[in-house]
PDB file of N, CA and C in Angstrom:
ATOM      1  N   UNK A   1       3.873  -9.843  15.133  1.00  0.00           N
ATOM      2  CA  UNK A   1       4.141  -9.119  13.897  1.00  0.00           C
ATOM      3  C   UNK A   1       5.223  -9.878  13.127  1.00  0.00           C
ATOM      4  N   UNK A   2       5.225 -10.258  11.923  1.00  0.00           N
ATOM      5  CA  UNK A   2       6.054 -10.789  10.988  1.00  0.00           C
ATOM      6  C   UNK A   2       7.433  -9.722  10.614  1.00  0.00           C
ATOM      7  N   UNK A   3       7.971 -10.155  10.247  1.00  0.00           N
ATOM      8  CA  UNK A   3       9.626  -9.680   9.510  1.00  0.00           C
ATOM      9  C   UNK A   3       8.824  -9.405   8.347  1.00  0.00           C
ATOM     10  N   UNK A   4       9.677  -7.887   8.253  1.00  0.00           N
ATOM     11  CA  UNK A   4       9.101  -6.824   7.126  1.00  0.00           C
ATOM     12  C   UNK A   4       9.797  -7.212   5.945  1.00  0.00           C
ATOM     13  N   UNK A   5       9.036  -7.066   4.727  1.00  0.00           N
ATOM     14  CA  UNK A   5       9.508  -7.138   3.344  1.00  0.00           C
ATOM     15  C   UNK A   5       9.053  -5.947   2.685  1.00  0.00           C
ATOM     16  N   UNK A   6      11.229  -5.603   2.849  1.00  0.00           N
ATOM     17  CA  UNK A   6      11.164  -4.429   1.988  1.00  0.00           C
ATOM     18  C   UNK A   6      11.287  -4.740   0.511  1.00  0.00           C
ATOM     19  N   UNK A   7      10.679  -3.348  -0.239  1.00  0.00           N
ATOM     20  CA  UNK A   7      10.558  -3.673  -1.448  1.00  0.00           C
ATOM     21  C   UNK A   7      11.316  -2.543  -1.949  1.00  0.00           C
ATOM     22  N   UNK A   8      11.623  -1.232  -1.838  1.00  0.00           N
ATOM     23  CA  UNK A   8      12.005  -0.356  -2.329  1.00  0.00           C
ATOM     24  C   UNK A   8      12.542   0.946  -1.371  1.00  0.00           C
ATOM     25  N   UNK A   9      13.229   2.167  -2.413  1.00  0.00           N
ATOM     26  CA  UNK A   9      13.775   2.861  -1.169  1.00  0.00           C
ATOM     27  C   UNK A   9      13.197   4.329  -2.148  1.00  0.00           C
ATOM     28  N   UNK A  10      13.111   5.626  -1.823  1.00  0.00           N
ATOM     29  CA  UNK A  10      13.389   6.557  -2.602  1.00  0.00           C
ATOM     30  C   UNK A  10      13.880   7.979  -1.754  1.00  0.00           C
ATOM     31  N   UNK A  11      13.449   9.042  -2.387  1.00  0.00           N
ATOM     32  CA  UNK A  11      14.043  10.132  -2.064  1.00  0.00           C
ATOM     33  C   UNK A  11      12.918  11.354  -2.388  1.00  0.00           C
ATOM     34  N   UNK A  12      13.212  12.472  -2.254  1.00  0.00           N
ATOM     35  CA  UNK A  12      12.823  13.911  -2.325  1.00  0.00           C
ATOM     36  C   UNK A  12      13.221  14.201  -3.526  1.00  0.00           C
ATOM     37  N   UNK A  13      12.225  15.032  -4.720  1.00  0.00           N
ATOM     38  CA  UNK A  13      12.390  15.273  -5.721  1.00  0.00           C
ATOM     39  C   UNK A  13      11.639  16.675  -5.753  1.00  0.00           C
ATOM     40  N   UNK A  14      12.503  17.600  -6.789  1.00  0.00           N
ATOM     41  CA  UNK A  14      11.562  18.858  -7.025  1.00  0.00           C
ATOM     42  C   UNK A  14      11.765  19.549  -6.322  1.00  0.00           C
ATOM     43  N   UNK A  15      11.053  20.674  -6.130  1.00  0.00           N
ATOM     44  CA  UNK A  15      10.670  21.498  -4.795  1.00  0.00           C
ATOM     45  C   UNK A  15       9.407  21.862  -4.521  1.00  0.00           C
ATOM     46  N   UNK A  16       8.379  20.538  -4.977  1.00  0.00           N
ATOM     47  CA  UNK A  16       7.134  20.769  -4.547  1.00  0.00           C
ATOM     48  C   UNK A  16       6.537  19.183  -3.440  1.00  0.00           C
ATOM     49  N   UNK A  17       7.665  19.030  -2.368  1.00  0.00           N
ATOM     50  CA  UNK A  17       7.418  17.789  -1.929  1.00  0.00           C
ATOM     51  C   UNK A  17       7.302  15.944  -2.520  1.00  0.00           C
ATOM     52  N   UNK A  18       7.798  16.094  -4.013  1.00  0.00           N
ATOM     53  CA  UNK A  18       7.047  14.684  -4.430  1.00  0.00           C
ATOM     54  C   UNK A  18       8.413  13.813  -3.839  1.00  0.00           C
ATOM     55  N   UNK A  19       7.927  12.780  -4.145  1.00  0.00           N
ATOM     56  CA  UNK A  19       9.159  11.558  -3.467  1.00  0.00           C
ATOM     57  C   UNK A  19       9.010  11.155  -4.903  1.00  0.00           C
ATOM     58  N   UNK A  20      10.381  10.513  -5.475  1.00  0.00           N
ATOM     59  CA  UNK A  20      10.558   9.547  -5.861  1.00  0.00           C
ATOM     60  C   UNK A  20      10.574   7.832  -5.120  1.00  0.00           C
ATOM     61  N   UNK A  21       9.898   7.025  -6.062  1.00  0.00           N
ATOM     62  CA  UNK A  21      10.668   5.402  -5.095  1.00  0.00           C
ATOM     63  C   UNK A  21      10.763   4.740  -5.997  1.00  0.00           C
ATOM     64  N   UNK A  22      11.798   3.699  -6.278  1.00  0.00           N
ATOM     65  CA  UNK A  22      11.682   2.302  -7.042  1.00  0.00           C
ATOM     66  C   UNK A  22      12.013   1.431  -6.552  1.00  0.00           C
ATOM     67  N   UNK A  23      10.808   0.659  -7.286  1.00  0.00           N
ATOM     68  CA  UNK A  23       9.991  -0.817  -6.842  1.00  0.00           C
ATOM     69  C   UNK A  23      10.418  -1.425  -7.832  1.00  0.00           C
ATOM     70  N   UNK A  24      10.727  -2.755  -7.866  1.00  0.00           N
ATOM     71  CA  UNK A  24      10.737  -3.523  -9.134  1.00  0.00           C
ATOM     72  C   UNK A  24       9.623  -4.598  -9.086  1.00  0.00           C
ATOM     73  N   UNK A  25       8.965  -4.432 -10.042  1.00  0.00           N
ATOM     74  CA  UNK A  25       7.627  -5.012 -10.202  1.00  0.00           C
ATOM     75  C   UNK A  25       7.505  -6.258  -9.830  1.00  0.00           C
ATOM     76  N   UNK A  26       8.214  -7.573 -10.390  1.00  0.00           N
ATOM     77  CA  UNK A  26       8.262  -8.450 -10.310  1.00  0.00           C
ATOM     78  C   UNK A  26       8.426  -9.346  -8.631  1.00  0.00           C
ATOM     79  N   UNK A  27       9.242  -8.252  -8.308  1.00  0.00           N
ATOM     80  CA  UNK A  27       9.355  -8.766  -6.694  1.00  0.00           C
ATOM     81  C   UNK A  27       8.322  -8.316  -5.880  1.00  0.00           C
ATOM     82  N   UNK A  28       7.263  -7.713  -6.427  1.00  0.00           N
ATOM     83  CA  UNK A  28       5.747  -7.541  -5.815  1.00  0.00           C
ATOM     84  C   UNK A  28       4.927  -8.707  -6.084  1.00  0.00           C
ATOM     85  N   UNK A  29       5.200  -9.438  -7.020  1.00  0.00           N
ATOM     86  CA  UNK A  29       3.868 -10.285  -7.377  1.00  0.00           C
ATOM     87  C   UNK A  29       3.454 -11.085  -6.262  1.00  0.00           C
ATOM     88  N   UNK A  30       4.677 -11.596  -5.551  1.00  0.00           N
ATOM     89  CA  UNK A  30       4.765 -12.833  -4.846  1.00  0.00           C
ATOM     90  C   UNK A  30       3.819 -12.024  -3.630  1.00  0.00           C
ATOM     91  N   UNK A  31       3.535 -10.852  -3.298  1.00  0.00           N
ATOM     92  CA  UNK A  31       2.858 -10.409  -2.470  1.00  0.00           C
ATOM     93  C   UNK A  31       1.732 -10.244  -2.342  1.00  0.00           C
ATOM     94  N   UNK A  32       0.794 -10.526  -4.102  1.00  0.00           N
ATOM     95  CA  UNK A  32      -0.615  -9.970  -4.469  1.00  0.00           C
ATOM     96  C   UNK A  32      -1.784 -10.787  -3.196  1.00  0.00           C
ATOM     97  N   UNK A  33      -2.206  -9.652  -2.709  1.00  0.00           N
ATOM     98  CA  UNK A  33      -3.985 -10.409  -2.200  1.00  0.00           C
ATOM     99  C   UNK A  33      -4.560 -11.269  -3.121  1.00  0.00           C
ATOM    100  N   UNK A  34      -5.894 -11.309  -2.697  1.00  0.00           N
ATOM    101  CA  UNK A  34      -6.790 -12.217  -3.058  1.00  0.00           C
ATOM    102  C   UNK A  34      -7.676 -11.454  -4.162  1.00  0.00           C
ATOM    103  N   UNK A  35      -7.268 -10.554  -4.477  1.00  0.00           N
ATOM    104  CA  UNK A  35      -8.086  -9.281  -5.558  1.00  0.00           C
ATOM    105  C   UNK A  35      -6.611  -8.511  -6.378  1.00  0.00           C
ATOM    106  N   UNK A  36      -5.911  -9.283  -6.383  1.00  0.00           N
ATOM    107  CA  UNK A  36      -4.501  -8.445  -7.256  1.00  0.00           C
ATOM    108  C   UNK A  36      -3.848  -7.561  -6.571  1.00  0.00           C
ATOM    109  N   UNK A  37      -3.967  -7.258  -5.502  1.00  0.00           N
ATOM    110  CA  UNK A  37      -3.313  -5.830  -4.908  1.00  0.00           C
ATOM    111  C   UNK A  37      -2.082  -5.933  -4.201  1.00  0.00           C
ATOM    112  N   UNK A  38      -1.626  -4.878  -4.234  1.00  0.00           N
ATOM    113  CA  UNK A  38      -0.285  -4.900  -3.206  1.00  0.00           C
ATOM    114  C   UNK A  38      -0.184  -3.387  -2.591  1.00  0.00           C
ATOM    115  N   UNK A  39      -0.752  -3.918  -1.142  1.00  0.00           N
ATOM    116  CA  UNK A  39      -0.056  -2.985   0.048  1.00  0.00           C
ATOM    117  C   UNK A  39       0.862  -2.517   0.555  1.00  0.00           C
ATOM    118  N   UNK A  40       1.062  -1.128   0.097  1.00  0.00           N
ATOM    119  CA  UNK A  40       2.658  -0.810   0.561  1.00  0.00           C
ATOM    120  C   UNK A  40       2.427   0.366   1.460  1.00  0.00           C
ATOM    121  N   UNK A  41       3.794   0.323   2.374  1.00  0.00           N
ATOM    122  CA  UNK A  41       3.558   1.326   3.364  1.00  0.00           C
ATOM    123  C   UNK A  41       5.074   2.188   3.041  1.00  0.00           C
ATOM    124  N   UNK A  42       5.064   3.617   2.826  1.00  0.00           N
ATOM    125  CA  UNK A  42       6.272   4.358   2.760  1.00  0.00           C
ATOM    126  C   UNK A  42       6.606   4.955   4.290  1.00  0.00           C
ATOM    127  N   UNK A  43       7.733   4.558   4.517  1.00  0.00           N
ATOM    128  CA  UNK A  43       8.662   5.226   5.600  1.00  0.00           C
ATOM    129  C   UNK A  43       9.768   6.076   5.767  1.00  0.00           C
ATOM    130  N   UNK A  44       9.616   7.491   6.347  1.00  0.00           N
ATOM    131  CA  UNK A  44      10.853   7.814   6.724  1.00  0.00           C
ATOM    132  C   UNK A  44      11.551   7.579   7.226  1.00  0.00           C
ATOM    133  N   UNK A  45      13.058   7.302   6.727  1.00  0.00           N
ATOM    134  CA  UNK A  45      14.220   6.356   7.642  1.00  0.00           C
ATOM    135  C   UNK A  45      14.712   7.473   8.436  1.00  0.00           C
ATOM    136  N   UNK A  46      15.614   7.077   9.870  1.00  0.00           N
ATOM    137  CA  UNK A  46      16.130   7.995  10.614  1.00  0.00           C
ATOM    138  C   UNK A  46      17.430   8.860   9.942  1.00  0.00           C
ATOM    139  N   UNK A  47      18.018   7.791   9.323  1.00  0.00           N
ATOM    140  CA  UNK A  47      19.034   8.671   8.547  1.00  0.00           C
ATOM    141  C   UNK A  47      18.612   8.735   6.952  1.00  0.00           C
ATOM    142  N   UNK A  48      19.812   9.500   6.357  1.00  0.00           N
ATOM    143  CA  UNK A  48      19.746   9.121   4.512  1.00  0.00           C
ATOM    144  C   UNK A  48      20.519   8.405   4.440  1.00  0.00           C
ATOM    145  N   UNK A  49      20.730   7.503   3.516  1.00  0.00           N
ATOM    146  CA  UNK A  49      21.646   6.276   2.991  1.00  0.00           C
ATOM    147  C   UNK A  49      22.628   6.835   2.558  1.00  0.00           C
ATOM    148  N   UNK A  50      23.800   6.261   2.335  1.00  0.00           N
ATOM    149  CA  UNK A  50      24.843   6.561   0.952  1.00  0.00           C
ATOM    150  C   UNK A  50      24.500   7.347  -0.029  1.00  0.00           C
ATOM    151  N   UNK A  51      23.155   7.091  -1.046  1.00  0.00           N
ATOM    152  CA  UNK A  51      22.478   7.099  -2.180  1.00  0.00           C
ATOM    153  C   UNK A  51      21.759   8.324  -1.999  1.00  0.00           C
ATOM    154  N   UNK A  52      20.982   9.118  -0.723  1.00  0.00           N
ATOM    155  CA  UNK A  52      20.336   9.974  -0.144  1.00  0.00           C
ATOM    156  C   UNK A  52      19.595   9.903  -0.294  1.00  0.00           C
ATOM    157  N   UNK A  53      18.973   8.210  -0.272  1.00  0.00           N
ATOM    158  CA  UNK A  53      17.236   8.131   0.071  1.00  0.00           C
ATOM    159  C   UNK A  53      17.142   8.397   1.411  1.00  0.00           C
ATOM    160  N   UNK A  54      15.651   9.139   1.860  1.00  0.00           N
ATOM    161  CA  UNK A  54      15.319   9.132   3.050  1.00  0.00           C
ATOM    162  C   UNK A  54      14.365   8.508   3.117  1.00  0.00           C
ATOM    163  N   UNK A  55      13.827   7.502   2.238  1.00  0.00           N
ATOM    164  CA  UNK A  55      12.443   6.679   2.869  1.00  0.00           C
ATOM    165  C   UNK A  55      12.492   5.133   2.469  1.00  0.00           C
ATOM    166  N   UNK A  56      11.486   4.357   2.768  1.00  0.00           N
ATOM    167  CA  UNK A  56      11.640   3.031   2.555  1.00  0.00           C
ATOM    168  C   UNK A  56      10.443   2.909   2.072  1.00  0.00           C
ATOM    169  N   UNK A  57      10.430   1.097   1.736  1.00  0.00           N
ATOM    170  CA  UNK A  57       8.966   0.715   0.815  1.00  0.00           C
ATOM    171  C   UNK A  57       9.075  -0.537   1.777  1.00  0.00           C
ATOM    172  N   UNK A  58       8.061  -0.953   2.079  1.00  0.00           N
ATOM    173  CA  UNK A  58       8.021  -2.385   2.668  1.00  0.00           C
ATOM    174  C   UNK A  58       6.059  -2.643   2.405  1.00  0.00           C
ATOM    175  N   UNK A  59       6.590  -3.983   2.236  1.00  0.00           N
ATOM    176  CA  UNK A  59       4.617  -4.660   1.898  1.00  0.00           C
ATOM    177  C   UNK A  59       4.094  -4.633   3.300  1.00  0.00           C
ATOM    178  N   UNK A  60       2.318  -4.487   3.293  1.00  0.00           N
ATOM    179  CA  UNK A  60       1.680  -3.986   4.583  1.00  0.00           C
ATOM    180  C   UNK A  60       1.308  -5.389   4.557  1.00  0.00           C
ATOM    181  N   UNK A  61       1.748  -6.244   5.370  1.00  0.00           N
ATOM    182  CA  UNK A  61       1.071  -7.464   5.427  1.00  0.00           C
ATOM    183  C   UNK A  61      -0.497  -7.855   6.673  1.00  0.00           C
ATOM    184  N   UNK A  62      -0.757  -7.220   7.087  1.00  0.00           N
ATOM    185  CA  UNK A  62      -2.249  -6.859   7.941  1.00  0.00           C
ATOM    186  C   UNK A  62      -3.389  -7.189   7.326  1.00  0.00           C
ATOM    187  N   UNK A  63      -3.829  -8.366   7.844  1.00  0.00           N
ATOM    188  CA  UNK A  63      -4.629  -8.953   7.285  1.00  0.00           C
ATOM    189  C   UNK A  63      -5.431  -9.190   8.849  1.00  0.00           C
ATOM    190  N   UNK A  64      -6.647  -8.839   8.311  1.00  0.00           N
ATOM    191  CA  UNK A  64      -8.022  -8.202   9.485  1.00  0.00           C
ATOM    192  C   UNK A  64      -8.623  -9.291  10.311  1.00  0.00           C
ATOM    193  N   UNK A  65      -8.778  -9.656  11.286  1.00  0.00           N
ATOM    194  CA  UNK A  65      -9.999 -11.109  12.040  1.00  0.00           C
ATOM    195  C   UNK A  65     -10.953 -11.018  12.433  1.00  0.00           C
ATOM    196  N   UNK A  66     -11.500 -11.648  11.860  1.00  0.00           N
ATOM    197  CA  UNK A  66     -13.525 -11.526  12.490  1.00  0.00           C
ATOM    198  C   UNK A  66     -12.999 -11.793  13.661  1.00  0.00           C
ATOM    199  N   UNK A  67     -13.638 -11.481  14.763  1.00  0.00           N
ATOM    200  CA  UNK A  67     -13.972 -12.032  16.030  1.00  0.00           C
ATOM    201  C   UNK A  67     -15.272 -13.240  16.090  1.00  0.00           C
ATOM    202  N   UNK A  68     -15.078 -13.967  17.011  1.00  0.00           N
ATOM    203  CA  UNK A  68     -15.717 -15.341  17.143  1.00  0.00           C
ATOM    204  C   UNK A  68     -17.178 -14.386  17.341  1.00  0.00           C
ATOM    205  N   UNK A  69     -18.412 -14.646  16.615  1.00  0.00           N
ATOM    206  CA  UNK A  69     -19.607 -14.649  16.621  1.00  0.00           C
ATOM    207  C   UNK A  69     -20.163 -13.452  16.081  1.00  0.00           C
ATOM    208  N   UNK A  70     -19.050 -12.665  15.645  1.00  0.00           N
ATOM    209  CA  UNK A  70     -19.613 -11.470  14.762  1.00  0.00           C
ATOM    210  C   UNK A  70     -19.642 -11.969  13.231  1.00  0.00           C
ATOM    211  N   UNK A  71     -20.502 -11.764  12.392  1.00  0.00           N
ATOM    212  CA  UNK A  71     -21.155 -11.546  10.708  1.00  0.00           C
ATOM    213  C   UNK A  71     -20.006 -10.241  10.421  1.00  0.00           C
ATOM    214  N   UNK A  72     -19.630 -10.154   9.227  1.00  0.00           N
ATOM    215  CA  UNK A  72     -18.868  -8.934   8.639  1.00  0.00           C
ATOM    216  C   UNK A  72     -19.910  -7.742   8.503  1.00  0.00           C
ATOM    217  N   UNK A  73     -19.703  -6.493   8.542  1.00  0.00           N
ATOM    218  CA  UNK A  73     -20.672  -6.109   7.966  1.00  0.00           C
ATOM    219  C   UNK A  73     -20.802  -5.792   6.106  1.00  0.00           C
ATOM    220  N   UNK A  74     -22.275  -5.797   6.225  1.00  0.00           N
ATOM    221  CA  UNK A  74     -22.363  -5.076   4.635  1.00  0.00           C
ATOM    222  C   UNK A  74     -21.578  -4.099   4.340  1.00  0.00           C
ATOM    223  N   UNK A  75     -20.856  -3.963   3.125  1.00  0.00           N
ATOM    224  CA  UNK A  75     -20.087  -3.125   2.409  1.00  0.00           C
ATOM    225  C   UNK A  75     -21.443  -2.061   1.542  1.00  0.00           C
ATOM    226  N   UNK A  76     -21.323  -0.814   1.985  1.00  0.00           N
ATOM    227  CA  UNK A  76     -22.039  -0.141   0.539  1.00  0.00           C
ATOM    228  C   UNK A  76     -21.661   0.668  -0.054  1.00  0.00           C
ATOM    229  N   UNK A  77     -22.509   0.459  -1.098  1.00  0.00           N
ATOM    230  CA  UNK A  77     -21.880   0.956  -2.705  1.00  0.00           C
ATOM    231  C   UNK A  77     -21.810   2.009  -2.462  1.00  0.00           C
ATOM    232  N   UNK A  78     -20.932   3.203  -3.539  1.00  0.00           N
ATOM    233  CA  UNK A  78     -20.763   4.454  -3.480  1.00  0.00           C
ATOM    234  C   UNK A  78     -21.873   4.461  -4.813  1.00  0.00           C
ATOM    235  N   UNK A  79     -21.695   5.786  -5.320  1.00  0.00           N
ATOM    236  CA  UNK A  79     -22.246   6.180  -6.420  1.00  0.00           C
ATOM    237  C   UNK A  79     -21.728   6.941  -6.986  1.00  0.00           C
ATOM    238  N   UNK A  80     -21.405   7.214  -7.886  1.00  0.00           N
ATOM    239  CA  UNK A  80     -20.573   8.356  -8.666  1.00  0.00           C
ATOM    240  C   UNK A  80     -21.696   9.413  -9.240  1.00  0.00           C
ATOM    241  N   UNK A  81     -21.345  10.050 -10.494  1.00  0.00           N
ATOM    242  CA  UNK A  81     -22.042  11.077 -11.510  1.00  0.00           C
ATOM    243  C   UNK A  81     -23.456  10.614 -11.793  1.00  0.00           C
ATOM    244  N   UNK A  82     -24.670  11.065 -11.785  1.00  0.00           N
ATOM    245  CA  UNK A  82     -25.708  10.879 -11.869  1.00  0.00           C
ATOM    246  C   UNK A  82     -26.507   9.270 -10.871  1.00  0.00           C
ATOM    247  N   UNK A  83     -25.907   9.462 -10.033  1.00  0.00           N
ATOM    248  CA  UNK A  83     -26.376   8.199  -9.199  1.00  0.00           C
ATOM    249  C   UNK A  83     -25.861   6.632  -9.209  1.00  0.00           C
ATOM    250  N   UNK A  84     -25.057   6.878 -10.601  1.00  0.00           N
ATOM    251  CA  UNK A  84     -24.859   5.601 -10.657  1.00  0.00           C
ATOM    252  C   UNK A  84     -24.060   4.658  -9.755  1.00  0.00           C
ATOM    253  N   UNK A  85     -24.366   3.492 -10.153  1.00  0.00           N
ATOM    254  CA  UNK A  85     -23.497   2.654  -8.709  1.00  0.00           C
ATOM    255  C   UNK A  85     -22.350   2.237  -9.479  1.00  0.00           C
ATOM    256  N   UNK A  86     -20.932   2.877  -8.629  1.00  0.00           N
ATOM    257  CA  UNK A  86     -19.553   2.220  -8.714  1.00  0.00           C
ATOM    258  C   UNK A  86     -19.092   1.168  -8.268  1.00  0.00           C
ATOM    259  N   UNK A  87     -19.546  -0.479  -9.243  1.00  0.00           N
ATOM    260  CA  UNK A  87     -18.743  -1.203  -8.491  1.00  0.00           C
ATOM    261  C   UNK A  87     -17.238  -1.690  -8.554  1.00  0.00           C
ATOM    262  N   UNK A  88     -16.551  -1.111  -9.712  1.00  0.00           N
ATOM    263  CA  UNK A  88     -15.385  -1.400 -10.071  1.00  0.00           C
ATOM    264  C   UNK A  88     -14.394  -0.688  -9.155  1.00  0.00           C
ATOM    265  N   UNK A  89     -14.517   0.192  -8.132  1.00  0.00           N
ATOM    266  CA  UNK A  89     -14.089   0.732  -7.518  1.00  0.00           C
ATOM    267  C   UNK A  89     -13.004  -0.169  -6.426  1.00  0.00           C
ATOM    268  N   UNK A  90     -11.404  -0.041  -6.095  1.00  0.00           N
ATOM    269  CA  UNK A  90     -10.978  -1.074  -4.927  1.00  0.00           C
ATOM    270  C   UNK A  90     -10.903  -0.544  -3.674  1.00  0.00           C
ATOM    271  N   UNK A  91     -11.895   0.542  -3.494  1.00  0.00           N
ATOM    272  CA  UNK A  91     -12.276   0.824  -2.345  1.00  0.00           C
ATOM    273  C   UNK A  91     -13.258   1.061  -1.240  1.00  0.00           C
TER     274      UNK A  91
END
């Protein structure tokens, strides 16, 4: 497993569960896949900080391996509203 790159920290907002976090954009780029994306994983830290974040941001760097003599399999399409096929979809 690689040394984690954190990207951000946040906190508890409201009183309907939402978290705040900030990320600063720019220090994501250097992370984009091969399709623009950036994987992030949020964590609850054991304590709160100074600041009273209780969570963290770090990039999911997990990147998948064929095994020797297996083909990937086919991906299939979803379909949305009247059948149609979604391919713009990044999932």
């Amino acid at each position: 497993m690689s040394e984690r790159n954190y990207v951000g920290k946040g906190k508890n907002v409201g009183k309907f569960g939402n978290i705040r976090i900030g990320v600063k954009p720019k220090q994501l780029q250097q992370f984009e896949n091969s399709v623009g994306y950036v994987n992030l994983i949020i964590s609850e830290m054991r304590e709160e900080d100074k600041y009273g974040n209780k969570f963290t941001v770090y990039v999911d760097d997990f990147v998948p391996q064929q095994r020797e003599g297996q083909q990937g399999q086919p991906v299939s399409q979803t379909t949305g509203a009247g059948g149609a096929v979604n391919e713009d979809l990044p999932f």
